[in-house]
C-alpha atoms as a PDB file:
ATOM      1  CA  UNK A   1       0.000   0.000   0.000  1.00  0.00           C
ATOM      2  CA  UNK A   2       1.372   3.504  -0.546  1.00  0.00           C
ATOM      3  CA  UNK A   3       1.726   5.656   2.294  1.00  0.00           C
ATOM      4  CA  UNK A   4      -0.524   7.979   2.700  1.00  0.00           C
ATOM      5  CA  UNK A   5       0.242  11.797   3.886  1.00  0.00           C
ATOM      6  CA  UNK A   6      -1.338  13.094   6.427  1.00  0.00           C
ATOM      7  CA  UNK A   7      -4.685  15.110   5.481  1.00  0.00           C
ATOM      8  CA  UNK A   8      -5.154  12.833   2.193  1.00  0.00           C
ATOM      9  CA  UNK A   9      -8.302  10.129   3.105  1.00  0.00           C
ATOM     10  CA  UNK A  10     -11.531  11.708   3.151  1.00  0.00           C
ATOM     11  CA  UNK A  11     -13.178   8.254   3.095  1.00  0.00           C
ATOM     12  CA  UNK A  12     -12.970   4.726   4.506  1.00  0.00           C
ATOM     13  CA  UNK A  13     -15.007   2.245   3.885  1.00  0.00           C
ATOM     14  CA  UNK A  14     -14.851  -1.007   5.762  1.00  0.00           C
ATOM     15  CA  UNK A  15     -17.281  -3.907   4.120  1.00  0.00           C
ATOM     16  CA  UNK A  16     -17.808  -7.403   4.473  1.00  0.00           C
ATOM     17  CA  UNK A  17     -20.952  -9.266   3.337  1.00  0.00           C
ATOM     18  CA  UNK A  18     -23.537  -6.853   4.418  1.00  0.00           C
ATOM     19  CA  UNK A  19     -21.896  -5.074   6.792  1.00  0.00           C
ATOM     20  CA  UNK A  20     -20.362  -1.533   6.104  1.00  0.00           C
ATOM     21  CA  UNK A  21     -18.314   0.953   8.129  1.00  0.00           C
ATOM     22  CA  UNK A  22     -18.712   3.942   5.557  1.00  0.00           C
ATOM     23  CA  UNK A  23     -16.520   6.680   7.722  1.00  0.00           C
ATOM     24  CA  UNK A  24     -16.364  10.065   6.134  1.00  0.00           C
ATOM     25  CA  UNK A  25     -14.540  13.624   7.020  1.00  0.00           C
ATOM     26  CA  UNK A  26     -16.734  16.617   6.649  1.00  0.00           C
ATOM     27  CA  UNK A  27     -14.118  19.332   8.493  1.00  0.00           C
ATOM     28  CA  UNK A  28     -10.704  19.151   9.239  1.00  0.00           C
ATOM     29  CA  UNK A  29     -11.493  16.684  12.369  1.00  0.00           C
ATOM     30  CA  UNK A  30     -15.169  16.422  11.994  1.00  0.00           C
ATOM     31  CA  UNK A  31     -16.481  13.000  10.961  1.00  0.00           C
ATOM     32  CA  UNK A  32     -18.987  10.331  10.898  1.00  0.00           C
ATOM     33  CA  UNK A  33     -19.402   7.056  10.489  1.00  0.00           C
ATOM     34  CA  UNK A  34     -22.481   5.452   8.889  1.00  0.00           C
ATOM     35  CA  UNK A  35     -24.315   8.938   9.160  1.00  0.00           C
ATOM     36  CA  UNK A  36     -23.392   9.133  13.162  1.00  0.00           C
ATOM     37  CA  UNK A  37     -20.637  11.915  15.031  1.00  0.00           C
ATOM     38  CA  UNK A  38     -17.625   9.390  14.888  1.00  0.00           C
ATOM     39  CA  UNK A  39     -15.150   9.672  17.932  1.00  0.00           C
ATOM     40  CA  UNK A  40     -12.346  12.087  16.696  1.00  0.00           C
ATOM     41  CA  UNK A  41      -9.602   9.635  18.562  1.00  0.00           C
ATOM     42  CA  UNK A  42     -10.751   6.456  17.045  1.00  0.00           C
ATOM     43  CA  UNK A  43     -10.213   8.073  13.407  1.00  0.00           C
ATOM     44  CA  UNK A  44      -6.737   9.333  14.481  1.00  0.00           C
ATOM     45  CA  UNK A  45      -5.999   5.907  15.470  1.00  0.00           C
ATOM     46  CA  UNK A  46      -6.971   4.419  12.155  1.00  0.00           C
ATOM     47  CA  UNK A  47      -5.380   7.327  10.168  1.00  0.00           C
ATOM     48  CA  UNK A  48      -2.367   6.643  12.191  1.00  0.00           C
ATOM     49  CA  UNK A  49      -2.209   2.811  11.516  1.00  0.00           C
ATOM     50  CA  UNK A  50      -2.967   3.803   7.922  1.00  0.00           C
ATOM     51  CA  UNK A  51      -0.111   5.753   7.397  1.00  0.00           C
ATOM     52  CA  UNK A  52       2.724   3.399   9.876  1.00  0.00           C
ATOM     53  CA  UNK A  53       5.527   1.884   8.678  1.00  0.00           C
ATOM     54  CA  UNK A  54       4.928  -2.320   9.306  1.00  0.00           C
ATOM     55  CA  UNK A  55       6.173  -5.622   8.279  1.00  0.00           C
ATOM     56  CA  UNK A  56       4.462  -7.117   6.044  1.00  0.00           C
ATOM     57  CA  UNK A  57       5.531 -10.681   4.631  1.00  0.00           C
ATOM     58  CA  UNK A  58       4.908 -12.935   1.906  1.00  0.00           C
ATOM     59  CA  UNK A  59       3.372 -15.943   2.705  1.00  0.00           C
ATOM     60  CA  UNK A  60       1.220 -17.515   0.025  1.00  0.00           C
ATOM     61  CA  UNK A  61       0.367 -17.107  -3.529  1.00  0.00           C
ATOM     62  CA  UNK A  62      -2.257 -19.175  -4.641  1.00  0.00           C
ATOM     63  CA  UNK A  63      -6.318 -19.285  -4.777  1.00  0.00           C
ATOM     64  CA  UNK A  64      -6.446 -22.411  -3.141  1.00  0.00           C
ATOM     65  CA  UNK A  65      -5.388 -20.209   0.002  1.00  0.00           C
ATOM     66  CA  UNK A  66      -8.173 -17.363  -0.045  1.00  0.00           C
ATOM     67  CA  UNK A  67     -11.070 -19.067   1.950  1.00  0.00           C
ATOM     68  CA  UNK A  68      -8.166 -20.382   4.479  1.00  0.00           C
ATOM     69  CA  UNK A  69      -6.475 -17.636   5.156  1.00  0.00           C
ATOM     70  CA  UNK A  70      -9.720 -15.469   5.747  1.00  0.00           C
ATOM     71  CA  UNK A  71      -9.124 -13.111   2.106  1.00  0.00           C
ATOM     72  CA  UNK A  72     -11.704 -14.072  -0.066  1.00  0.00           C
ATOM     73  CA  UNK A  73     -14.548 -12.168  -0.611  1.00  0.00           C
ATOM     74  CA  UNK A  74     -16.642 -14.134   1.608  1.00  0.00           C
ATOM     75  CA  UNK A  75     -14.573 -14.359   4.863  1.00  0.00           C
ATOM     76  CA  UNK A  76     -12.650 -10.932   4.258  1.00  0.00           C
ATOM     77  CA  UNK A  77     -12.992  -7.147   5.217  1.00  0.00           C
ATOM     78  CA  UNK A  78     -12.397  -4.988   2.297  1.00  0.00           C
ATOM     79  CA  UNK A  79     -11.057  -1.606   2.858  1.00  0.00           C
ATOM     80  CA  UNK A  80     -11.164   1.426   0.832  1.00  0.00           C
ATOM     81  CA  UNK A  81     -10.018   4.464   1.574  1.00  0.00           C
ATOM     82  CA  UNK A  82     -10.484   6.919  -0.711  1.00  0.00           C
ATOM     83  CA  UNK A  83      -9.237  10.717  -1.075  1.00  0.00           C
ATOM     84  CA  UNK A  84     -11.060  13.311  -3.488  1.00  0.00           C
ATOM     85  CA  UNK A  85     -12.519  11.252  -6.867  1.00  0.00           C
ATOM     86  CA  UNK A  86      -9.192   8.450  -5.973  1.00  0.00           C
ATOM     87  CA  UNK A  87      -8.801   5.523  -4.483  1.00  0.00           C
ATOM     88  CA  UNK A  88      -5.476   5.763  -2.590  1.00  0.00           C
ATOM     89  CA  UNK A  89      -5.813   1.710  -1.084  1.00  0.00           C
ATOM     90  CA  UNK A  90      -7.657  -1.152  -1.603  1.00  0.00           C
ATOM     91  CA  UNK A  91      -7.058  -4.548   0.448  1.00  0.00           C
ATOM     92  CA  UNK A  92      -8.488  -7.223   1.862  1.00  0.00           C
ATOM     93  CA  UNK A  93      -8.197  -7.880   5.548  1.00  0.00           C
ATOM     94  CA  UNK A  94      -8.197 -11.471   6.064  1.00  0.00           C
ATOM     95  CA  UNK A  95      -8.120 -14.255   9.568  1.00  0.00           C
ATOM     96  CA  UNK A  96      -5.654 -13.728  12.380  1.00  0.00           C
ATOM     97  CA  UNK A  97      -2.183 -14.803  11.581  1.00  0.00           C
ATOM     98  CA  UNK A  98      -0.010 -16.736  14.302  1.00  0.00           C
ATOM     99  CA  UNK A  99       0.737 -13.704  15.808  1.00  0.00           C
ATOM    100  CA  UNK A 100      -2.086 -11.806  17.739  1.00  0.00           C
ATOM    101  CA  UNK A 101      -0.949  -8.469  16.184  1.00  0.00           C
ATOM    102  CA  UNK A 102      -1.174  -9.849  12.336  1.00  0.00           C
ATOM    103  CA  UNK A 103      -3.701 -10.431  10.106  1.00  0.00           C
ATOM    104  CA  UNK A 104      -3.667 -11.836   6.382  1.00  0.00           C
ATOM    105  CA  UNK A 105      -3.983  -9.456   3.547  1.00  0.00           C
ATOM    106  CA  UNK A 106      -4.217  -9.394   0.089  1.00  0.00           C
ATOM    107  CA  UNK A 107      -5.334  -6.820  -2.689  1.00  0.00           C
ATOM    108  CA  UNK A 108      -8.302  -7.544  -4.607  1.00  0.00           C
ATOM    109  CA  UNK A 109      -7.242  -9.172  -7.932  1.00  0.00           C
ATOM    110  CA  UNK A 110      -4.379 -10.341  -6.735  1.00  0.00           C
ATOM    111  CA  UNK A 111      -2.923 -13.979  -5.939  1.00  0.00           C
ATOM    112  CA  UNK A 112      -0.226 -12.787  -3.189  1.00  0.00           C
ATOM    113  CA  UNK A 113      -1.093 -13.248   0.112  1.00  0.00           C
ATOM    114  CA  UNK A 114       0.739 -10.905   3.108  1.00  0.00           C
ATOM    115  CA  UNK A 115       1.244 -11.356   7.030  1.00  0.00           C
ATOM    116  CA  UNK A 116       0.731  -7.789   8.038  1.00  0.00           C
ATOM    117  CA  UNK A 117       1.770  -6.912  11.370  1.00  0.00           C
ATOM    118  CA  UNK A 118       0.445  -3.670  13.041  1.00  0.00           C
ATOM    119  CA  UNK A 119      -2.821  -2.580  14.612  1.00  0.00           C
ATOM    120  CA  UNK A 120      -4.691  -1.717  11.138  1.00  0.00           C
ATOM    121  CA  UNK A 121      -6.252  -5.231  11.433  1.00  0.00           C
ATOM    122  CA  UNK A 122      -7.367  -4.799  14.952  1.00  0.00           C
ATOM    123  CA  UNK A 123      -8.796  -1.851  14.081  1.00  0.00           C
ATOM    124  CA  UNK A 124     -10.662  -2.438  10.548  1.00  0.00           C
ATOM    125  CA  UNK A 125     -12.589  -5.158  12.719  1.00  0.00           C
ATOM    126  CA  UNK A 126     -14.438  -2.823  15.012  1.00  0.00           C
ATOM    127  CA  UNK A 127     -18.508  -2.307  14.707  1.00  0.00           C
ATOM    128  CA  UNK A 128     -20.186   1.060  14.331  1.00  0.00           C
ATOM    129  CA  UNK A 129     -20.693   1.322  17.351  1.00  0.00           C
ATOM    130  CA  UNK A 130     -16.869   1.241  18.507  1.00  0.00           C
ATOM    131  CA  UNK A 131     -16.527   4.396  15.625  1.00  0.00           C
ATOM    132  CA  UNK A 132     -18.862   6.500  17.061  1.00  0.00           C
ATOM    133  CA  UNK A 133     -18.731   9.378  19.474  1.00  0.00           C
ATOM    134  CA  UNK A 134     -18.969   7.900  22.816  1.00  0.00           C
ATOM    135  CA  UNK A 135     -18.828  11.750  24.256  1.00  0.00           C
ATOM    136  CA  UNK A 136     -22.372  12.826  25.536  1.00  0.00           C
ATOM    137  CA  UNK A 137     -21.404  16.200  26.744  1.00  0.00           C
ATOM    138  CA  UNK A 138     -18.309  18.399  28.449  1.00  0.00           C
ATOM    139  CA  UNK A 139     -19.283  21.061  30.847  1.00  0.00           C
ATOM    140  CA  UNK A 140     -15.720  22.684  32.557  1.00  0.00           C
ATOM    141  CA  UNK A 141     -16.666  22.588  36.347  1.00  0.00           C
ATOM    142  CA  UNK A 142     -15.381  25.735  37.318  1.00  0.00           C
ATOM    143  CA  UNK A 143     -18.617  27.302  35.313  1.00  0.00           C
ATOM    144  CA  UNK A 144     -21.221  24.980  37.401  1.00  0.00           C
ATOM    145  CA  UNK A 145     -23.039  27.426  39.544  1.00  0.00           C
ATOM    146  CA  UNK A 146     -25.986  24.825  40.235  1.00  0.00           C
ATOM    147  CA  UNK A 147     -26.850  21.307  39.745  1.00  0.00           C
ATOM    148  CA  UNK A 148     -30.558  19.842  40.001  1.00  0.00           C
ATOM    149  CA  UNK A 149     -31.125  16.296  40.466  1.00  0.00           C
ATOM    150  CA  UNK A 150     -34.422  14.126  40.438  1.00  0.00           C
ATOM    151  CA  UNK A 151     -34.260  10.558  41.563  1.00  0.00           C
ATOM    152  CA  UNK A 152     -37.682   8.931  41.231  1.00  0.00           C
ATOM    153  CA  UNK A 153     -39.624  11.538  43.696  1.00  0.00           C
ATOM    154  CA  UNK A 154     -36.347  12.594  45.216  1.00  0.00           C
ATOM    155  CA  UNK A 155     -35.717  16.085  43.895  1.00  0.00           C
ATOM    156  CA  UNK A 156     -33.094  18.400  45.053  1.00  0.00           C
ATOM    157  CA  UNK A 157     -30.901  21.198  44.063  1.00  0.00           C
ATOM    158  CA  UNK A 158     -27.411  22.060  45.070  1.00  0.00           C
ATOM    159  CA  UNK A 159     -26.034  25.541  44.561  1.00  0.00           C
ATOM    160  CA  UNK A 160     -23.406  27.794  45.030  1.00  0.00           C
ATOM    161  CA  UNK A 161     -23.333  30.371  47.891  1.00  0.00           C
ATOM    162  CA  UNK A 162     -19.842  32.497  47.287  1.00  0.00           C
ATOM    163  CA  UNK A 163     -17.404  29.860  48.308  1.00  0.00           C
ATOM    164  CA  UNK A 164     -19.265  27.358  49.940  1.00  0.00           C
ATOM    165  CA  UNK A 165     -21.947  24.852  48.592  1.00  0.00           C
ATOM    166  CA  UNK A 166     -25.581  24.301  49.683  1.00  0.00           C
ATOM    167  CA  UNK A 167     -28.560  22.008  49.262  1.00  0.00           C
ATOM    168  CA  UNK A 168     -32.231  22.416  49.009  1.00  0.00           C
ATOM    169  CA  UNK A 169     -33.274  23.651  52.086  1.00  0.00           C
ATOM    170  CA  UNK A 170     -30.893  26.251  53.303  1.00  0.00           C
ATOM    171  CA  UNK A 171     -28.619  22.885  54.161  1.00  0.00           C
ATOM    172  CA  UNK A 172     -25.244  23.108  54.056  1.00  0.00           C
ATOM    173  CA  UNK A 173     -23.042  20.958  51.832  1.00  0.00           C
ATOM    174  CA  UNK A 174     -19.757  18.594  52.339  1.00  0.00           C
ATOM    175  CA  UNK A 175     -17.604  20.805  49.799  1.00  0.00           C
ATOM    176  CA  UNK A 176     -15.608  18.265  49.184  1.00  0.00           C
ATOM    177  CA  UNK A 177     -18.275  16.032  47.957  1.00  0.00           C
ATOM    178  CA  UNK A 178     -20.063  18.476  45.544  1.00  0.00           C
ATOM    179  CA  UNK A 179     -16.734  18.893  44.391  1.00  0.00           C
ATOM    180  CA  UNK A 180     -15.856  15.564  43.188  1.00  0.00           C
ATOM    181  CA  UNK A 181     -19.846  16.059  41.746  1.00  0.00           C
ATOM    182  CA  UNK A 182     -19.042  18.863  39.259  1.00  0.00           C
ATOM    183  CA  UNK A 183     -15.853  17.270  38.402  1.00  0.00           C
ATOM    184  CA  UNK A 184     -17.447  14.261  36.835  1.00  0.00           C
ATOM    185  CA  UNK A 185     -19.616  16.603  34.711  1.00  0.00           C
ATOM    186  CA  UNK A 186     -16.107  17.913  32.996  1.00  0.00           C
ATOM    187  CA  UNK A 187     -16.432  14.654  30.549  1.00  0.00           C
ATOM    188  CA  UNK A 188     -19.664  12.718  30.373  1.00  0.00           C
ATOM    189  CA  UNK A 189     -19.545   9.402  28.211  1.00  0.00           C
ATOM    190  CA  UNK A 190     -21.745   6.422  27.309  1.00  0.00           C
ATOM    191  CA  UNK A 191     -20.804   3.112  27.320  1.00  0.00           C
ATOM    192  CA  UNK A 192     -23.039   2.352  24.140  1.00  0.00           C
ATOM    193  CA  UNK A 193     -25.901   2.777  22.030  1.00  0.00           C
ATOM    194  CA  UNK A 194     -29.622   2.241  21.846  1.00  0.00           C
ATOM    195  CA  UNK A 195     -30.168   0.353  18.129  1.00  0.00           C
ATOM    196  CA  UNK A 196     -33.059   2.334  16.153  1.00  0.00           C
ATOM    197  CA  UNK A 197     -35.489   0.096  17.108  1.00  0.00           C
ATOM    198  CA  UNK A 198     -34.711   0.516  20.899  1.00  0.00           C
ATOM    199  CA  UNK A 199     -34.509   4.364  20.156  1.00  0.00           C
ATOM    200  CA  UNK A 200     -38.381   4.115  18.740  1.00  0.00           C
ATOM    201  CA  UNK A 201     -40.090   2.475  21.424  1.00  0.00           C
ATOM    202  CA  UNK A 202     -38.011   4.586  24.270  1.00  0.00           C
ATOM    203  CA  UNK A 203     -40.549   7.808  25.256  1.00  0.00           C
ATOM    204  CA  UNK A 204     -38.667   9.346  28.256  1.00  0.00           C
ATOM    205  CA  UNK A 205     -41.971  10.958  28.855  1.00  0.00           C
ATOM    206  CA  UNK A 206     -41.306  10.124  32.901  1.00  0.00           C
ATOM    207  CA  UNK A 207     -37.680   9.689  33.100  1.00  0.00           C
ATOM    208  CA  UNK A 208     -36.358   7.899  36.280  1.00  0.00           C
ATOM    209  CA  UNK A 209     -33.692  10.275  36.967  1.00  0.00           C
ATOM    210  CA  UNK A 210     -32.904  13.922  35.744  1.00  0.00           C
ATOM    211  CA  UNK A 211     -30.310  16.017  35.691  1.00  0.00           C
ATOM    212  CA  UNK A 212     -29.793  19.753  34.893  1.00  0.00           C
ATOM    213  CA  UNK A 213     -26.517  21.848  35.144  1.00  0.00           C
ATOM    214  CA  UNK A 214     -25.961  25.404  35.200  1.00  0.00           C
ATOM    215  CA  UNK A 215     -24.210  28.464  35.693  1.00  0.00           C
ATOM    216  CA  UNK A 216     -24.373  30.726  37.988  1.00  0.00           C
ATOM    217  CA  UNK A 217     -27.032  32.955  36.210  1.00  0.00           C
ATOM    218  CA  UNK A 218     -29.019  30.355  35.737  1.00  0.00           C
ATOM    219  CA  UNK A 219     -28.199  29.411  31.715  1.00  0.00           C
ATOM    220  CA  UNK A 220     -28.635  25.581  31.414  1.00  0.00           C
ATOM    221  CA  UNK A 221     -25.534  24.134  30.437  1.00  0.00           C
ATOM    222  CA  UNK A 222     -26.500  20.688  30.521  1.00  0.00           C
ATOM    223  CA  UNK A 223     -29.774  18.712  30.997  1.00  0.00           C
ATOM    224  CA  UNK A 224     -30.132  14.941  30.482  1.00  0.00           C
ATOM    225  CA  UNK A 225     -32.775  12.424  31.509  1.00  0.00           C
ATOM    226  CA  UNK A 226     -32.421   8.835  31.954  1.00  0.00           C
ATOM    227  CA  UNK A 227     -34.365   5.841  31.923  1.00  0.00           C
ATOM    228  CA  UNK A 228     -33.560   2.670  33.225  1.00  0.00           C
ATOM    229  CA  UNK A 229     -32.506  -0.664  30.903  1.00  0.00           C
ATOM    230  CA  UNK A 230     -31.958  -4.073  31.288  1.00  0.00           C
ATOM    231  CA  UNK A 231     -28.414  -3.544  32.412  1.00  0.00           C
ATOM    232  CA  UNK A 232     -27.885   0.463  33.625  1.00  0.00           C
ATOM    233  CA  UNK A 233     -29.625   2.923  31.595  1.00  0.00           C
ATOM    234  CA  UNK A 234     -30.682   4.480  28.555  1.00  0.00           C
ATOM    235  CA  UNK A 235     -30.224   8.441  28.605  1.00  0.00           C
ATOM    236  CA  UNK A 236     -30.831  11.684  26.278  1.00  0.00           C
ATOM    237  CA  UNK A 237     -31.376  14.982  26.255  1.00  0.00           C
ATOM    238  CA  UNK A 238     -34.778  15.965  27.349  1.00  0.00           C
ATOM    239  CA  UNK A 239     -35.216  18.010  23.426  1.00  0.00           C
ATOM    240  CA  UNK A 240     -34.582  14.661  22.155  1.00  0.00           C
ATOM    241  CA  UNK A 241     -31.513  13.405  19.674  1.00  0.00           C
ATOM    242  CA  UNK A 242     -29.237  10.402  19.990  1.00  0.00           C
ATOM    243  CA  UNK A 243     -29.910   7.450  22.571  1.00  0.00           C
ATOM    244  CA  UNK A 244     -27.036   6.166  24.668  1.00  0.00           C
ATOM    245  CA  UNK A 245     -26.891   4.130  27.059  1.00  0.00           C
ATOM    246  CA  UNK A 246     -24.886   4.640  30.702  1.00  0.00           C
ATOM    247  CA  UNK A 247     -23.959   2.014  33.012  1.00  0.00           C
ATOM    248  CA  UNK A 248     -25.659   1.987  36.750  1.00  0.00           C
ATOM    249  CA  UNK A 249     -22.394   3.104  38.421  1.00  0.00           C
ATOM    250  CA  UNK A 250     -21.913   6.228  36.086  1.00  0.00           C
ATOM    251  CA  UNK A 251     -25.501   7.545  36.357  1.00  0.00           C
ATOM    252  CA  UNK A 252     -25.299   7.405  40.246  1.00  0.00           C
ATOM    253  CA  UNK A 253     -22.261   9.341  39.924  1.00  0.00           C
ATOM    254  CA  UNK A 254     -24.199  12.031  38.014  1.00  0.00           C
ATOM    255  CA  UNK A 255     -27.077  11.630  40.052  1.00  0.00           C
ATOM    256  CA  UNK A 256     -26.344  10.807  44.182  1.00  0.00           C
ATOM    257  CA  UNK A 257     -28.994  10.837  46.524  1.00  0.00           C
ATOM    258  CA  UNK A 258     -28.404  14.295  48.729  1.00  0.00           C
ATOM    259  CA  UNK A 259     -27.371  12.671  52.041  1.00  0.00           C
ATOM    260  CA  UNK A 260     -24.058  11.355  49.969  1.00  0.00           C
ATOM    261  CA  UNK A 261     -23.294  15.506  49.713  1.00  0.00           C
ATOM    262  CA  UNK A 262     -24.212  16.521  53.187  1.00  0.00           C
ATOM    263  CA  UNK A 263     -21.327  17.162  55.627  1.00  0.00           C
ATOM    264  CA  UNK A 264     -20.338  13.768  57.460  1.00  0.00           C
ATOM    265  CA  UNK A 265     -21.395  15.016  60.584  1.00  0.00           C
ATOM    266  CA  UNK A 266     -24.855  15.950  59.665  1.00  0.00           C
ATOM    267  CA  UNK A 267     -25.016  12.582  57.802  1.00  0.00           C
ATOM    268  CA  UNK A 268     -24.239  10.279  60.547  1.00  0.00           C
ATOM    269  CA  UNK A 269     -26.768  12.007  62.761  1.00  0.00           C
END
């Protein structure tokens, strides 16, 4: 393959049988992947394995090898990645070779079968799911001026008061605790994706658990609701847009109950 320079794919497509990974840049780091916000880092990954320097060695030349050695068109990935109107590679990533890190490869067309060693395998083998944007939102904590949480009937509202912290109520709260709270609003990610048919029957029309952040005059910054699955839950924006789903411990991170952010003292009471 030749190398490839650093701003020249625009286009990768992974396919095998019915199964495509159509990934495609729209801005200088802005793309998708099947029609989704792909995860910037995953892309820089694959750009980077695209463009390495590996080892790549003979090892067959012959037909009778294809189905095998996982490079026919059956048992193969093929990847194309493109660049303007061009194709600048086409290959077929085939079965693991004896080494974890290698995979069989060939180019369509051709008999000559190659060990490649490197992590472009590994990586043309992911689902859509591993491409895409696993970022829900990014709020800097040192902007956070107020945080409301609803738990089932539970509802309560932590604010800031100068320097300190307080709770619904007048109650004081454990700085400390409230603290480590905002922090974990600084990256929020999911741990996967409701499918479209999971994303049709899902209503959110009396979400478990809610969450709004924001600043300190009151602009929301962040609001998400969540509804529970069959492992964790399944959460969104209340205006709607993209399902994901969060795992149990990560939501009660985002939403404690409001003795966890009370001062120890007045908790043990």
């Amino acid at each position: 393959m030749a190398a490839l320079g650093a701003g020249d794919a625009d286009t990768i497509a992974i396919t095998r049988g019915a199964d495509s990974v159509i990934l495609g840049k729209h801005a200088p780091s802005a793309w998708t992947v099947n029609g989704f916000a792909a995860g910037q880092s995953a892309v820089d990954t694959l750009l980077e394995a695209l463009r390495d320097s590996v080892r790549v060695e003979l090892v067959a030349q012959s037909p009778s090898s294809f189905a095998r050695m996982g490079v026919d068109s059956a048992g193969g990935r093929l990847v194309r990645v493109g660049g303007g109107a061009k194709t600048l590679a086409l290959f077929i990533v085939g079965a693991q070779g004896p080494e974890y890190d290698a995979s069989y490869v060939r180019r369509p067309g051709d008999a000559h079968i190659y060990l490649w060693s490197g992590r472009l395998p590994m990586l043309v083998a992911r689902g859509v799911d591993q491409w895409r944007d696993h970022q829900i939102a990014a709020v800097a904590p040192e902007s956070i001026g107020t945080v409301e949480i609803g738990r089932g009937r539970l509802r309560y509202t932590v604010h800031k008061q100068g320097a300190t912290w307080a709770l619904t109520g007048a109650r004081s709260a454990d700085s400390a605790a409230v603290g480590r709270l905002i922090q974990r609003f600084r990256t929020v990610s999911a741990s996967g994706f409701a499918t479209a048919r999971q994303t049709d029957s899902l209503r959110f029309t009396r979400p478990q658990r809610r969450v709004t952040v924001r600043d300190a005059q009151g602009r929301e910054l962040l609001a998400l609701a969540f509804d529970s699955a069959a492992t964790g839950f399944w959460v969104r924006r209340p205006s709607g847009g993209a399902v994901y789903r969060m795992d149990t411990w990560q939501v009660d991170q985002l939403t404690p109950r409001d003795s966890t952010l009370l001062p120890k003292a007045a908790h043990t009471k």
